[in-house]
C-alpha atoms as a PDB file:
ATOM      1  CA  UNK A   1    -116.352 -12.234  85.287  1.00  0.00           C
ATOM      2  CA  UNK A   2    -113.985  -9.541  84.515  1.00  0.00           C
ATOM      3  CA  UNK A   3    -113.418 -10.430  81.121  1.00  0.00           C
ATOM      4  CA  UNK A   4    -117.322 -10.674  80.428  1.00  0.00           C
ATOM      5  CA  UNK A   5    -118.833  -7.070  78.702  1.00  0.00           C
ATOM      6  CA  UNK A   6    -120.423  -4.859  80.014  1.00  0.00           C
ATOM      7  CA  UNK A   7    -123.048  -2.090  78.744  1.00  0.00           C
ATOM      8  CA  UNK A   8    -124.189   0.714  80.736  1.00  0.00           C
ATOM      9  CA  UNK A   9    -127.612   2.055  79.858  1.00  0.00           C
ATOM     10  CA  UNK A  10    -128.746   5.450  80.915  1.00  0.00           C
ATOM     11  CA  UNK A  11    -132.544   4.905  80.998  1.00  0.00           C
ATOM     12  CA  UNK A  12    -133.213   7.574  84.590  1.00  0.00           C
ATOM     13  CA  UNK A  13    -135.161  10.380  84.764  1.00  0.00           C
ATOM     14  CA  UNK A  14    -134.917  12.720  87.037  1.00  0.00           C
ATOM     15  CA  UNK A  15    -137.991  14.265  89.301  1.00  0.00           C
ATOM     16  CA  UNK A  16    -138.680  17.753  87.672  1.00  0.00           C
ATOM     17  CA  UNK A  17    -138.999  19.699  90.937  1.00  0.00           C
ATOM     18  CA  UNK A  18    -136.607  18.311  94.273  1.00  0.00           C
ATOM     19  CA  UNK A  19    -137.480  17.991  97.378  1.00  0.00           C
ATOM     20  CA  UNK A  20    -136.507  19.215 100.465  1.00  0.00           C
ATOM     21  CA  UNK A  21    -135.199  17.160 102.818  1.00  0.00           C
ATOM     22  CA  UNK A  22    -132.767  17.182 105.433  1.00  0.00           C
ATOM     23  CA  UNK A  23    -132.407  21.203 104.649  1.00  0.00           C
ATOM     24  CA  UNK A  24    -131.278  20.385 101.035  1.00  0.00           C
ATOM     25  CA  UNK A  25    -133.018  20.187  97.369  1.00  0.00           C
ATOM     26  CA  UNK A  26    -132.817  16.789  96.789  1.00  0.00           C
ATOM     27  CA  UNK A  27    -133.669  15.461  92.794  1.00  0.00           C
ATOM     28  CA  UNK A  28    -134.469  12.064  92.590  1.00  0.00           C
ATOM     29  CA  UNK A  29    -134.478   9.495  89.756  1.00  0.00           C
ATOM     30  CA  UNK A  30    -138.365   8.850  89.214  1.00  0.00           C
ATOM     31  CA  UNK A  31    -139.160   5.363  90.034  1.00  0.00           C
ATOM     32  CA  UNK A  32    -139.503   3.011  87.514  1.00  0.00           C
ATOM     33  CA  UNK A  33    -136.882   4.242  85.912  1.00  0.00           C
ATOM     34  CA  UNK A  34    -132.827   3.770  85.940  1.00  0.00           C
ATOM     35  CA  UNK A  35    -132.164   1.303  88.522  1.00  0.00           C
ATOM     36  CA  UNK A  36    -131.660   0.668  92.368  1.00  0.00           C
ATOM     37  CA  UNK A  37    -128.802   0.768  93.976  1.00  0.00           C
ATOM     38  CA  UNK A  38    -126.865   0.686  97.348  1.00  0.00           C
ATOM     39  CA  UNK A  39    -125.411   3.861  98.540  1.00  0.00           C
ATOM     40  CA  UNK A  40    -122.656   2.633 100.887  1.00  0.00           C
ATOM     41  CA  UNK A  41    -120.485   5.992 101.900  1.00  0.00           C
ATOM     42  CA  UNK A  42    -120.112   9.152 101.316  1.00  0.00           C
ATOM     43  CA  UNK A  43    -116.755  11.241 101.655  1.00  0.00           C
ATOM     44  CA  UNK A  44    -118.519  14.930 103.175  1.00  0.00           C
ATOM     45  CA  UNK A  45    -121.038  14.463 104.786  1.00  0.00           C
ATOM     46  CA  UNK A  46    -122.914  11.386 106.977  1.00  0.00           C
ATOM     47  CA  UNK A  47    -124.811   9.578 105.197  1.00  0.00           C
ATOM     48  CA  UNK A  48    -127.130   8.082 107.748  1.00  0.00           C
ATOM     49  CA  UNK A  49    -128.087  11.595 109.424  1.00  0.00           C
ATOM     50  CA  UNK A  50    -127.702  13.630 106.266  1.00  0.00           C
ATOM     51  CA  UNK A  51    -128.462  11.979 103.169  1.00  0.00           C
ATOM     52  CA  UNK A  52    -131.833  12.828 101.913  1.00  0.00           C
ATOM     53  CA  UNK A  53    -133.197  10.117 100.170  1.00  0.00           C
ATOM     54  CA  UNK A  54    -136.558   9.366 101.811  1.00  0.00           C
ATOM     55  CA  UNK A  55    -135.302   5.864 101.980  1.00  0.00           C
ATOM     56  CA  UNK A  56    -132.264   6.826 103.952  1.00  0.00           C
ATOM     57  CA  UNK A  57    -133.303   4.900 107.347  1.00  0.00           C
ATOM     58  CA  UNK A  58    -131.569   7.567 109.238  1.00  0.00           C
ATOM     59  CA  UNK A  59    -129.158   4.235 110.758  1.00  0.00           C
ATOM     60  CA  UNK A  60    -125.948   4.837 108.388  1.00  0.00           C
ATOM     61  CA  UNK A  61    -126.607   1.663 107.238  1.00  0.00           C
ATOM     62  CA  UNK A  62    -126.410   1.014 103.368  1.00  0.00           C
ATOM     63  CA  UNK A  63    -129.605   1.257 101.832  1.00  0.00           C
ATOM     64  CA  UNK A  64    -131.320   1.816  97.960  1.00  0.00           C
ATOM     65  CA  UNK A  65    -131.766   4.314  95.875  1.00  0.00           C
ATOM     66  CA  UNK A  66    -132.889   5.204  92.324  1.00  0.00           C
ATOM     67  CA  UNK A  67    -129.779   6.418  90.081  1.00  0.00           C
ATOM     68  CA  UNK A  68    -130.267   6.971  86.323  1.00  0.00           C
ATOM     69  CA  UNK A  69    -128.504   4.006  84.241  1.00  0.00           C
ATOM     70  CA  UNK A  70    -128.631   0.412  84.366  1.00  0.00           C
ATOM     71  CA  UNK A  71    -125.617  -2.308  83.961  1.00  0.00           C
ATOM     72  CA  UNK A  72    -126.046  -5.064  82.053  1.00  0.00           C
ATOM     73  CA  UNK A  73    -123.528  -8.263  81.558  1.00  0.00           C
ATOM     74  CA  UNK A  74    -123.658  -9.037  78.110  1.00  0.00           C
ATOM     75  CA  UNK A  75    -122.151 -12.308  78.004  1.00  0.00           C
ATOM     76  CA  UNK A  76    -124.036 -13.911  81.258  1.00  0.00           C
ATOM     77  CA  UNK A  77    -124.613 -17.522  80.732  1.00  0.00           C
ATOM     78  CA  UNK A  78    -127.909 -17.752  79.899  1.00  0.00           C
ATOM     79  CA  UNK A  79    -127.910 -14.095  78.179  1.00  0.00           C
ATOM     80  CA  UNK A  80    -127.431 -10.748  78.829  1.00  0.00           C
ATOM     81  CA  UNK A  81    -128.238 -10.338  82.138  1.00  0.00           C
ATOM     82  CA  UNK A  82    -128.876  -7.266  84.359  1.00  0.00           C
ATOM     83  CA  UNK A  83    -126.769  -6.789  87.496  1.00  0.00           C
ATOM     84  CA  UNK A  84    -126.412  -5.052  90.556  1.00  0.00           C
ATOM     85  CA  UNK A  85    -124.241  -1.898  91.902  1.00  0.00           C
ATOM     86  CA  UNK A  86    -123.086   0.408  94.503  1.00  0.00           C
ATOM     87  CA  UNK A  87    -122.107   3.759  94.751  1.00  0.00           C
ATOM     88  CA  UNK A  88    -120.348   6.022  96.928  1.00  0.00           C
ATOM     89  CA  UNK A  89    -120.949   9.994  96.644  1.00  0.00           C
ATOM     90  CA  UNK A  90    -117.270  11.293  96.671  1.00  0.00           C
ATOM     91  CA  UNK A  91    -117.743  15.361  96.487  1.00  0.00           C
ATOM     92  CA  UNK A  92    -121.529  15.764  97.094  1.00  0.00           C
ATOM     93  CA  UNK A  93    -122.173  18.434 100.036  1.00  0.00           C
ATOM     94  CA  UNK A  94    -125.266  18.339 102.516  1.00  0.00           C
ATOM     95  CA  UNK A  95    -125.490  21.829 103.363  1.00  0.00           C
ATOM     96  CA  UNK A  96    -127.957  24.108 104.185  1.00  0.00           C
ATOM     97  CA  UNK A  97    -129.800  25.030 101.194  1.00  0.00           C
ATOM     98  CA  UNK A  98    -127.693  23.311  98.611  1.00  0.00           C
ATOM     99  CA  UNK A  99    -128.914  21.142  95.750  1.00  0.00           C
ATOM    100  CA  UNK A 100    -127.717  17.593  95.592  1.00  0.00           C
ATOM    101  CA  UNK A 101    -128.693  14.682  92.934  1.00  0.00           C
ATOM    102  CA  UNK A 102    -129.132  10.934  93.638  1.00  0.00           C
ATOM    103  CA  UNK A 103    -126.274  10.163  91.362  1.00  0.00           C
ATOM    104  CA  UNK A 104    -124.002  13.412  91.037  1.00  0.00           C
ATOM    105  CA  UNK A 105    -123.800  14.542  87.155  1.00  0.00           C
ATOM    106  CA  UNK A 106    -121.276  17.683  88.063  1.00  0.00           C
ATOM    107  CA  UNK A 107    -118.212  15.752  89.814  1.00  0.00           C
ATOM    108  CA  UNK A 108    -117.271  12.538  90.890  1.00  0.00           C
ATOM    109  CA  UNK A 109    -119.161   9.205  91.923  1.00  0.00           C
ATOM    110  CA  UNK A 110    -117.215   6.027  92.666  1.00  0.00           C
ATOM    111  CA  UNK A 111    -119.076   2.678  91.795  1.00  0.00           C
ATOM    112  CA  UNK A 112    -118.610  -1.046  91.829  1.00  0.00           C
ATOM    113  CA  UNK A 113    -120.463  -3.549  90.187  1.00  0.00           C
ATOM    114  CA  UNK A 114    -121.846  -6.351  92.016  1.00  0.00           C
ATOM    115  CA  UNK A 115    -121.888  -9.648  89.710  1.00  0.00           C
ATOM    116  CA  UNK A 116    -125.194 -10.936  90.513  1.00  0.00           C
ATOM    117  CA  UNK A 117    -128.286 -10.745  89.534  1.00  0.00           C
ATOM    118  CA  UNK A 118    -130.254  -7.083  90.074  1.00  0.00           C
ATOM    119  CA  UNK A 119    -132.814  -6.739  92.396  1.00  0.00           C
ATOM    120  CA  UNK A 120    -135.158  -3.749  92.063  1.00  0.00           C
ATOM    121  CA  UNK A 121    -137.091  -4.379  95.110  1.00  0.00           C
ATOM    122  CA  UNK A 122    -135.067  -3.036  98.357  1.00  0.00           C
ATOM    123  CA  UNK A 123    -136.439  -5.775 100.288  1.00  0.00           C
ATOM    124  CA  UNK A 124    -135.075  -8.711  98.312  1.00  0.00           C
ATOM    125  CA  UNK A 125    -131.600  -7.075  97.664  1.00  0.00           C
ATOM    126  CA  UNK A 126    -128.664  -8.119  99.637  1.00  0.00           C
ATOM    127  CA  UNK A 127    -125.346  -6.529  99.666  1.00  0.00           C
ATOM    128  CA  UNK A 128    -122.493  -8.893  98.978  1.00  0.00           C
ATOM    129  CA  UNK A 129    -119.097  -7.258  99.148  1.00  0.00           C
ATOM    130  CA  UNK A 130    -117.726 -10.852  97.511  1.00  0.00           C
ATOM    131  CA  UNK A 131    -119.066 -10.235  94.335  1.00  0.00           C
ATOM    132  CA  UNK A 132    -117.847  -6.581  93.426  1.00  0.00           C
ATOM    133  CA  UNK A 133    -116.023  -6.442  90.272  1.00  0.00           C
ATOM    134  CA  UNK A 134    -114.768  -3.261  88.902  1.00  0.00           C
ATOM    135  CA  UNK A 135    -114.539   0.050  90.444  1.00  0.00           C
ATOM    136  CA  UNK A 136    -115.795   3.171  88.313  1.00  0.00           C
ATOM    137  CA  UNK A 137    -114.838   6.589  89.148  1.00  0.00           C
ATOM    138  CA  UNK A 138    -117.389   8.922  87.172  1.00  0.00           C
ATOM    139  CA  UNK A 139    -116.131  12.132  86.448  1.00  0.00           C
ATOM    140  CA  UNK A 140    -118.754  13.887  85.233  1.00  0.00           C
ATOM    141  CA  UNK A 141    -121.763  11.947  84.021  1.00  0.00           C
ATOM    142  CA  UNK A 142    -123.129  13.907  81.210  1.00  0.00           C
ATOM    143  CA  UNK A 143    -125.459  11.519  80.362  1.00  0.00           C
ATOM    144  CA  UNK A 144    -128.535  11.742  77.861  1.00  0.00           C
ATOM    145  CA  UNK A 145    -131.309   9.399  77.940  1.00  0.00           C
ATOM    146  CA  UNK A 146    -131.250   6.387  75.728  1.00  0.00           C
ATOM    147  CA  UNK A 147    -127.217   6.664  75.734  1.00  0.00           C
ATOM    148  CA  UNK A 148    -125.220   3.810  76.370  1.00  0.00           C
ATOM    149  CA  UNK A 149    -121.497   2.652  76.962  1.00  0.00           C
ATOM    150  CA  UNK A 150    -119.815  -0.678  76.340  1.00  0.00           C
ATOM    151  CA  UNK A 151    -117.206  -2.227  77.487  1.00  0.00           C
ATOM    152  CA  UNK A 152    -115.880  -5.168  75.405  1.00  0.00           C
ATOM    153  CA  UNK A 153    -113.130  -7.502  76.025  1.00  0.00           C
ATOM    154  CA  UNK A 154    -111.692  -9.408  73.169  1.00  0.00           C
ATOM    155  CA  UNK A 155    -109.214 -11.511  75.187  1.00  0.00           C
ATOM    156  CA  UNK A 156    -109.251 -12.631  78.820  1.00  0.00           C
ATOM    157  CA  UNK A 157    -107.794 -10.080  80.867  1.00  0.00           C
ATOM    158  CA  UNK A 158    -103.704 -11.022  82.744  1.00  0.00           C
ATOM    159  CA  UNK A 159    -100.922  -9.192  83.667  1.00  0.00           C
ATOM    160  CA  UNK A 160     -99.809  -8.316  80.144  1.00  0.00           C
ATOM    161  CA  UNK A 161    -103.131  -6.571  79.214  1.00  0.00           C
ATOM    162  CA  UNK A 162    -102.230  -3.147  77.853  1.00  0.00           C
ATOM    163  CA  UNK A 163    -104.599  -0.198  78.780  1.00  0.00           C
ATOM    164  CA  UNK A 164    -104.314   3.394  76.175  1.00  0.00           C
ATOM    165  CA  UNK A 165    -106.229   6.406  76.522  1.00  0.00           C
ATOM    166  CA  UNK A 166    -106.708   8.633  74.536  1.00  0.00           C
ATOM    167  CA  UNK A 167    -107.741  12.486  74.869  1.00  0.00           C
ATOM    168  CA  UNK A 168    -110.904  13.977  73.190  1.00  0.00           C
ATOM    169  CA  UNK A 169    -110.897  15.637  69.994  1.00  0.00           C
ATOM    170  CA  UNK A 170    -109.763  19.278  69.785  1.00  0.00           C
ATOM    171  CA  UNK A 171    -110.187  21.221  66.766  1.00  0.00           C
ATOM    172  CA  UNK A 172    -107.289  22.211  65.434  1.00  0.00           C
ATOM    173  CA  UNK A 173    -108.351  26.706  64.418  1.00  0.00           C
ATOM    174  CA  UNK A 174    -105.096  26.444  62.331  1.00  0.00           C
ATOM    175  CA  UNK A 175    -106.716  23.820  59.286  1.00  0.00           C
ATOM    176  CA  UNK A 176    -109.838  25.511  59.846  1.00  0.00           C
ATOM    177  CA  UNK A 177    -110.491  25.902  55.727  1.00  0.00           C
ATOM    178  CA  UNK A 178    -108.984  22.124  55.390  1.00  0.00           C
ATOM    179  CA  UNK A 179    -111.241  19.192  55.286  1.00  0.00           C
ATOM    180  CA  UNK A 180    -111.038  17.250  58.792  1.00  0.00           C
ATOM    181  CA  UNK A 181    -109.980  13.732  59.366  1.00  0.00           C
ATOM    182  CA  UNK A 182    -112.040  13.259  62.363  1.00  0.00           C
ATOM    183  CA  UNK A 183    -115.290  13.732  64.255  1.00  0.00           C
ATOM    184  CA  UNK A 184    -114.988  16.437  66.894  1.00  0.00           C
ATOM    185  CA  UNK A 185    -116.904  18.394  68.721  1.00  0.00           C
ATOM    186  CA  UNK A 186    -115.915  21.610  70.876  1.00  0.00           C
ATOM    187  CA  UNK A 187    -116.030  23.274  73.832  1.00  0.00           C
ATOM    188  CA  UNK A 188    -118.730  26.315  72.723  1.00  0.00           C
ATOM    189  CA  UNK A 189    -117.380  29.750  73.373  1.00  0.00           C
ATOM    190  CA  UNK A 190    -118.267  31.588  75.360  1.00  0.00           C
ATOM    191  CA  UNK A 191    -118.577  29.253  78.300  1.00  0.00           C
ATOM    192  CA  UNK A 192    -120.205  30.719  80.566  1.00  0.00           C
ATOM    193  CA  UNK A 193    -122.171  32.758  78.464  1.00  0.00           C
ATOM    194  CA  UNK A 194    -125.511  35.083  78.141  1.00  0.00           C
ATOM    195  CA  UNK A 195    -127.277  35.104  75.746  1.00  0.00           C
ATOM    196  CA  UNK A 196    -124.941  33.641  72.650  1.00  0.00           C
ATOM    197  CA  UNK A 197    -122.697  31.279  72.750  1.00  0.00           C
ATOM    198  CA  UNK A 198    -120.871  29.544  69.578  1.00  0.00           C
ATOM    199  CA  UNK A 199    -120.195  25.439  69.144  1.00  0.00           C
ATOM    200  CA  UNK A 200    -118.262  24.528  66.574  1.00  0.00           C
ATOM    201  CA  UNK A 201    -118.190  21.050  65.310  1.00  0.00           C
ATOM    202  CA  UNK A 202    -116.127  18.965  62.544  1.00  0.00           C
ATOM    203  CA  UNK A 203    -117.102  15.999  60.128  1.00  0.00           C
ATOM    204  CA  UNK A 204    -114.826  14.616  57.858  1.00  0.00           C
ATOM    205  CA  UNK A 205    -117.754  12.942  55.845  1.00  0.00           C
ATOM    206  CA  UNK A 206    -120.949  14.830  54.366  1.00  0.00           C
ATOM    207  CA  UNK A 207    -124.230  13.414  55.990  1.00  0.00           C
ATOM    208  CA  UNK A 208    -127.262  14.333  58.609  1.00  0.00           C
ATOM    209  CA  UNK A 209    -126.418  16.243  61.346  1.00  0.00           C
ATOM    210  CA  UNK A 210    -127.864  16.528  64.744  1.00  0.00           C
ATOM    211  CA  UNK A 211    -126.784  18.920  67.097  1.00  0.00           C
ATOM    212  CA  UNK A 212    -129.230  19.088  70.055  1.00  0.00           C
ATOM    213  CA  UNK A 213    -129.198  20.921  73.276  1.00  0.00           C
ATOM    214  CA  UNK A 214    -130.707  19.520  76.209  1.00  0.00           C
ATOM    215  CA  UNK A 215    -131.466  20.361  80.091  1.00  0.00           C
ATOM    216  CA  UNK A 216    -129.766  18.784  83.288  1.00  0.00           C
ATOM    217  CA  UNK A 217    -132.852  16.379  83.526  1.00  0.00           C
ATOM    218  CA  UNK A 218    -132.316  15.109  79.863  1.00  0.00           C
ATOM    219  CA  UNK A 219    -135.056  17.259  78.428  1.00  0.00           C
ATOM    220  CA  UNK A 220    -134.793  18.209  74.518  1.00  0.00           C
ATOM    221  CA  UNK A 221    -134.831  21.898  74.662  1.00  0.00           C
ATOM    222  CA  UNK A 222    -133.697  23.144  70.976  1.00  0.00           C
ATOM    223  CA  UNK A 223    -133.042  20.874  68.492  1.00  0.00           C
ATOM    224  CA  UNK A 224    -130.199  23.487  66.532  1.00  0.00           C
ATOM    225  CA  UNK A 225    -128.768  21.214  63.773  1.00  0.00           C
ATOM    226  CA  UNK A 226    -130.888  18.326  61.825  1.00  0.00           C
ATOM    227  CA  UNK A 227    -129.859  18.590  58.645  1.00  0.00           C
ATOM    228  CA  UNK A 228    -127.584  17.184  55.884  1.00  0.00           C
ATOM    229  CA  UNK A 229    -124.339  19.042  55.374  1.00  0.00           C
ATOM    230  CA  UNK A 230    -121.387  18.866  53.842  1.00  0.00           C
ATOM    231  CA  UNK A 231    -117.303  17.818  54.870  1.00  0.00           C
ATOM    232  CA  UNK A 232    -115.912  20.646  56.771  1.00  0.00           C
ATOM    233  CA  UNK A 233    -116.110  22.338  60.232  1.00  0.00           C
ATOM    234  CA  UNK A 234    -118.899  23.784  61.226  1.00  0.00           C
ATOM    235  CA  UNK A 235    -120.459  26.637  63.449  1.00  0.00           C
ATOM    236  CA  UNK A 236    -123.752  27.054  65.415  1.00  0.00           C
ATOM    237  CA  UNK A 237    -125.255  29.648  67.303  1.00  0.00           C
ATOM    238  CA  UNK A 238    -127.443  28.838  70.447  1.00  0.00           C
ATOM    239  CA  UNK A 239    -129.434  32.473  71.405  1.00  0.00           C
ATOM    240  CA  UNK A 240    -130.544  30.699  74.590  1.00  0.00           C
ATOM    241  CA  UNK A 241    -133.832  29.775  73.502  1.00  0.00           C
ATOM    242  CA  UNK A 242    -136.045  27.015  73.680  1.00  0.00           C
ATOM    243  CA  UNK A 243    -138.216  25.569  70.316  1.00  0.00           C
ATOM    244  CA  UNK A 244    -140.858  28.109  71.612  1.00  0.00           C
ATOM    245  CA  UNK A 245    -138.677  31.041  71.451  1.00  0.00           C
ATOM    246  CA  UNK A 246    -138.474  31.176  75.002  1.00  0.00           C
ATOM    247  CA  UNK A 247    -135.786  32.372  76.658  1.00  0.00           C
ATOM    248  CA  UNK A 248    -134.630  29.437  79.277  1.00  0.00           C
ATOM    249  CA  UNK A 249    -133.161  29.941  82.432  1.00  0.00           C
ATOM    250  CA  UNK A 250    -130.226  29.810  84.491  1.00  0.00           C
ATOM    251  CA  UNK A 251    -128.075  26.745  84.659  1.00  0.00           C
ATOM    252  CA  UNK A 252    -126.209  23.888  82.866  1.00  0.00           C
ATOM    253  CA  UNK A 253    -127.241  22.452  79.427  1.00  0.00           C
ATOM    254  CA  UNK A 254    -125.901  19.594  77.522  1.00  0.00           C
ATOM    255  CA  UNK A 255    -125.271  19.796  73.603  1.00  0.00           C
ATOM    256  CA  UNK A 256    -124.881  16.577  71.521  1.00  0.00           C
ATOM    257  CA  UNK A 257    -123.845  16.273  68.318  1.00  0.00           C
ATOM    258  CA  UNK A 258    -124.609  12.629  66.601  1.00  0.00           C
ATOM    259  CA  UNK A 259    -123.386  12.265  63.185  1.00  0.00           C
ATOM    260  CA  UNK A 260    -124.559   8.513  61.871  1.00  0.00           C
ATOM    261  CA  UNK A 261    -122.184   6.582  64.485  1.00  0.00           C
ATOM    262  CA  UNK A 262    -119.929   9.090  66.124  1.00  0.00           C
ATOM    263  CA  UNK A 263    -121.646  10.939  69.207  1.00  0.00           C
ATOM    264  CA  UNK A 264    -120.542  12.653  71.958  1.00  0.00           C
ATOM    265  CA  UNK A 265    -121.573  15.307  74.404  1.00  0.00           C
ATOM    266  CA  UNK A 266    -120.413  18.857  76.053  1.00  0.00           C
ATOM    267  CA  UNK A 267    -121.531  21.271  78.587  1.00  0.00           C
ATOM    268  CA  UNK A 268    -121.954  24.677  78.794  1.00  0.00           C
ATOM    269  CA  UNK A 269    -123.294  27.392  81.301  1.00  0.00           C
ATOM    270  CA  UNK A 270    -125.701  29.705  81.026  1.00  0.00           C
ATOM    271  CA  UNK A 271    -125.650  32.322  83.255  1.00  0.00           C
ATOM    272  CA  UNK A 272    -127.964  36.208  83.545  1.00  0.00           C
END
């Protein structure tokens, strides 16, 4: 099984306004969207008298909840086949007045797969440590609806499998009149910033751009870039507005650039 791949699909949305719960702002995944899953531990707080999902039976037992991505197994016998997980909230707080998220985008989650079939219904799923396959620590899940991430395996996996990482793209300010080998996309500066803040971007080939920023729920909220342009590296200017000319508020956005197959996906700040 864990030579089989593996896509992750980010299909959650979260509730637009949280509840409170448990003296917390809690945002949910809607349902019917993302997937179940068990929560099984948390490392702050306790989950059975703390955690605010309203399916939290208060017992500390494991139970379900809605996080925002799905895993499939792409090379299940009879096709690709959806399958089940867990998750543990490593650096989540509970405390009073603090907002929390099903799945934490900010910081870390820890995850295993379970290699069965999913189960959406609480009632019908059953939690079978036996069949956990890898662990996944998530960083920071900066996710964007409709993304996705693969994991492929050419060869079985043994003891002489090889695993290289490799850092993300920085732009190198010293070749800045040069034409760039590679897709990259910075950090924007200033970070935090109010009301401007810069993003500067590199693509080796000519072709359409899209550089969009987006809200912590996944919301389009200026679309800055879509466009053809040419080789180089690039500059744009975000003035804090949404496509009404609005003026949004406080908090963390996302900005994506997608240029035909390379995409990838920052944060910034805004802060007044």
């Amino acid at each position: 099984m864990l030579s089989r791949d593996i896509q992750i699909r980010f299909t959650g949305v979260y509730e637009n306004e949280p509840i409170y719960n448990n003296d917390v702002y809690y945002y949910r995944v809607q349902e019917g969207t993302g997937s179940s899953a068990w929560i099984e531990g948390a490392r702050l707080y306790d989950l059975g008298s703390q955690h605010p999902d309203p399916n939290n039976p208060g017992t500390g037992e494991d139970f379900r909840l809605q996080i925002p991505f799905e895993v499939w197994d792409m090379e299940a016998q009879d096709g690709p086949q959806q399958i089940d997980i867990t998750i543990y909230d490593r650096k989540q707080y509970m405390n009073y007045g603090d907002t929390v998220y099903a799945f934490n985008p900010y910081d870390r989650m820890y995850t295993h797969f379970i290699h069965k079939p999913h189960v959406e219904s609480a009632a019908d799923a059953e939690l079978d440590f036996n069949l956990l396959t890898w662990n996944v620590v998530w960083w920071e899940t900066n996710w964007v609806y409709g993304d996705t991430i693969d994991i492929q395996y050419d060869l079985s996996i043994s003891s002489q499998d090889v695993y290289q990482f490799t850092p993300a793209d920085i732009l190198d300010v010293d070749k800045e009149k040069l034409v760039p080998d590679h897709y990259a996309l910075a950090q924007n500066y200033p970070n935090p910033f109010n009301p401007l803040t810069q993003i500067k971007y590199s693509i080796p080939k000519g072709g359409l751009v899209e550089l969009v920023v987006y809200d912590v729920l996944g919301r389009e909220v200026r679309r800055l870039i879509n466009t053809k342009l040419q080789a180089g590296n690039h500059i744009a200017v975000w003035d804090g507005k949404n496509h009404f000319g609005e003026h949004v508020g406080t908090g963390m956005y996302f900005y994506r650039l997608k240029v035909g197959t390379f995409l990838k996906t920052r944060k910034m700040i805004l802060l007044k």
